[in-house]
C-alpha atoms as a PDB file:
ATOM      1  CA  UNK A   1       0.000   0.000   0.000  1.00  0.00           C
ATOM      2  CA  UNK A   2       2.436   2.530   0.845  1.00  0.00           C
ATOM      3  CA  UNK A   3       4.482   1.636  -2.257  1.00  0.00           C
ATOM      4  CA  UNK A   4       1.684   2.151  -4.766  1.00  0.00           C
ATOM      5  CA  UNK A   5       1.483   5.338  -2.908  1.00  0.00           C
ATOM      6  CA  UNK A   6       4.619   6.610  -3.041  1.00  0.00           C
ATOM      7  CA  UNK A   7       4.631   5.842  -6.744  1.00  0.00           C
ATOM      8  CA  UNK A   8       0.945   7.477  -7.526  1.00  0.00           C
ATOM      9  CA  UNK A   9       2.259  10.883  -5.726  1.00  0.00           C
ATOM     10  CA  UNK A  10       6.147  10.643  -7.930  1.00  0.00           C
ATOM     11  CA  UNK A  11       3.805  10.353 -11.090  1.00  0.00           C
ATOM     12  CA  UNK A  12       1.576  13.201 -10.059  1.00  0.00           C
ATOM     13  CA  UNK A  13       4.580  15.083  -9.335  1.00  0.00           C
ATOM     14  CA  UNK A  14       5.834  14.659 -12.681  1.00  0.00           C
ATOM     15  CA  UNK A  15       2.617  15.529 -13.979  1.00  0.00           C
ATOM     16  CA  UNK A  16       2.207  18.693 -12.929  1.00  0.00           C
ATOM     17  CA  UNK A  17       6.008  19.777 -13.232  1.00  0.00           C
ATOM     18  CA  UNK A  18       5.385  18.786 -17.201  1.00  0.00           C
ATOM     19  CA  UNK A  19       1.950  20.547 -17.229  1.00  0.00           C
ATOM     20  CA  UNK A  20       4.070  23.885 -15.958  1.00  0.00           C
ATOM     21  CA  UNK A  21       6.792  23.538 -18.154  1.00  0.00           C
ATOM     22  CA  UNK A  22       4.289  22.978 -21.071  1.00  0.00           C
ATOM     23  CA  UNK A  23       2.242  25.569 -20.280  1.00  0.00           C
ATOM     24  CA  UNK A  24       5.592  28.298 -19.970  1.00  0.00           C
ATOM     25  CA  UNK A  25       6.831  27.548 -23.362  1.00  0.00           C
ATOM     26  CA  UNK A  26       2.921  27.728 -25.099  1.00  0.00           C
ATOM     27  CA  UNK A  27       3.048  31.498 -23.594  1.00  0.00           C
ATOM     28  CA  UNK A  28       6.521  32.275 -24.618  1.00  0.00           C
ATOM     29  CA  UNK A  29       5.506  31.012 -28.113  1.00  0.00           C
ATOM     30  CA  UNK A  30       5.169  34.406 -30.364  1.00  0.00           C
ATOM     31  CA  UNK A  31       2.755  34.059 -33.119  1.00  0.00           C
ATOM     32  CA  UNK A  32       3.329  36.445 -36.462  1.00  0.00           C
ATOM     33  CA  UNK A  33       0.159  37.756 -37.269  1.00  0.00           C
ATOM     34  CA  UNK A  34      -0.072  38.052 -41.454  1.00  0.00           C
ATOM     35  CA  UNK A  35      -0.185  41.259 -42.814  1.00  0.00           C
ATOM     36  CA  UNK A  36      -3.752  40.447 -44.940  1.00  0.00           C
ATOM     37  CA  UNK A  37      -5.085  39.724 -41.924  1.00  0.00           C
ATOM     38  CA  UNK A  38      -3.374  42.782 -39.775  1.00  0.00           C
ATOM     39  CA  UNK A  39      -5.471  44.781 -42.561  1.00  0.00           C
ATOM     40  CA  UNK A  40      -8.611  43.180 -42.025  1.00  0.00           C
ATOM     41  CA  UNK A  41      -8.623  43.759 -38.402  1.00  0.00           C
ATOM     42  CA  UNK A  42      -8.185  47.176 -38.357  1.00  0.00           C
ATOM     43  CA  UNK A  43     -10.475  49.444 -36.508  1.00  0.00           C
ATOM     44  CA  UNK A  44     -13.999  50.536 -37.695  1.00  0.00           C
ATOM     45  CA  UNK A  45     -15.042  53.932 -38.402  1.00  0.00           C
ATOM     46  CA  UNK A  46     -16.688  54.824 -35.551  1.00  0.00           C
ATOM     47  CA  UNK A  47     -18.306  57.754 -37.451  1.00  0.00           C
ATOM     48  CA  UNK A  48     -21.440  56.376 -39.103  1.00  0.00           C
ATOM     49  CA  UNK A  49     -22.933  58.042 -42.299  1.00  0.00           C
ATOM     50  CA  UNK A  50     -26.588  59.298 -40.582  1.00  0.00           C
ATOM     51  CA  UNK A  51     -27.657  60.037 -44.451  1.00  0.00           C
ATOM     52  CA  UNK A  52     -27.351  56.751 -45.753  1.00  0.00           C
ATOM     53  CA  UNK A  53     -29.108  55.327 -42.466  1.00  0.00           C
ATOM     54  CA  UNK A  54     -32.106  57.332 -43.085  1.00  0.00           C
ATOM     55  CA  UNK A  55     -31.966  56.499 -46.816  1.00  0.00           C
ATOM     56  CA  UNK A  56     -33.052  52.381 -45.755  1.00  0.00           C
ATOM     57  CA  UNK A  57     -36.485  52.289 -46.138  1.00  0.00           C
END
């Protein structure tokens, strides 16, 4: 019993140190955005055209 334990808890131990280390180098990673889609996500005009919006009938 207490040798099943002691292996359970050096398992879970390694677990979690691999689940850290995992999880540091995933938010390290740097991801390059493309440039077509750097152009697509630029800001809206937050000035709307109030003519055109009474124009819908």
């Amino acid at each position: 019993m207490r040798k099943s334990s002691l292996i359970l808890t050096i398992l879970t131990l390694i677990t979690i140190i691999a689940w850290v280390i995992f999880d540091v180098i995933h938010a390290r990673s740097k991801v390059e955005i493309p440039t077509e889609i750097k152009n697509v996500l630029d800001p809206v005009n937050p000035n709307f055209d109030i003519k055109a919006l009474e124009n819908i009938p």
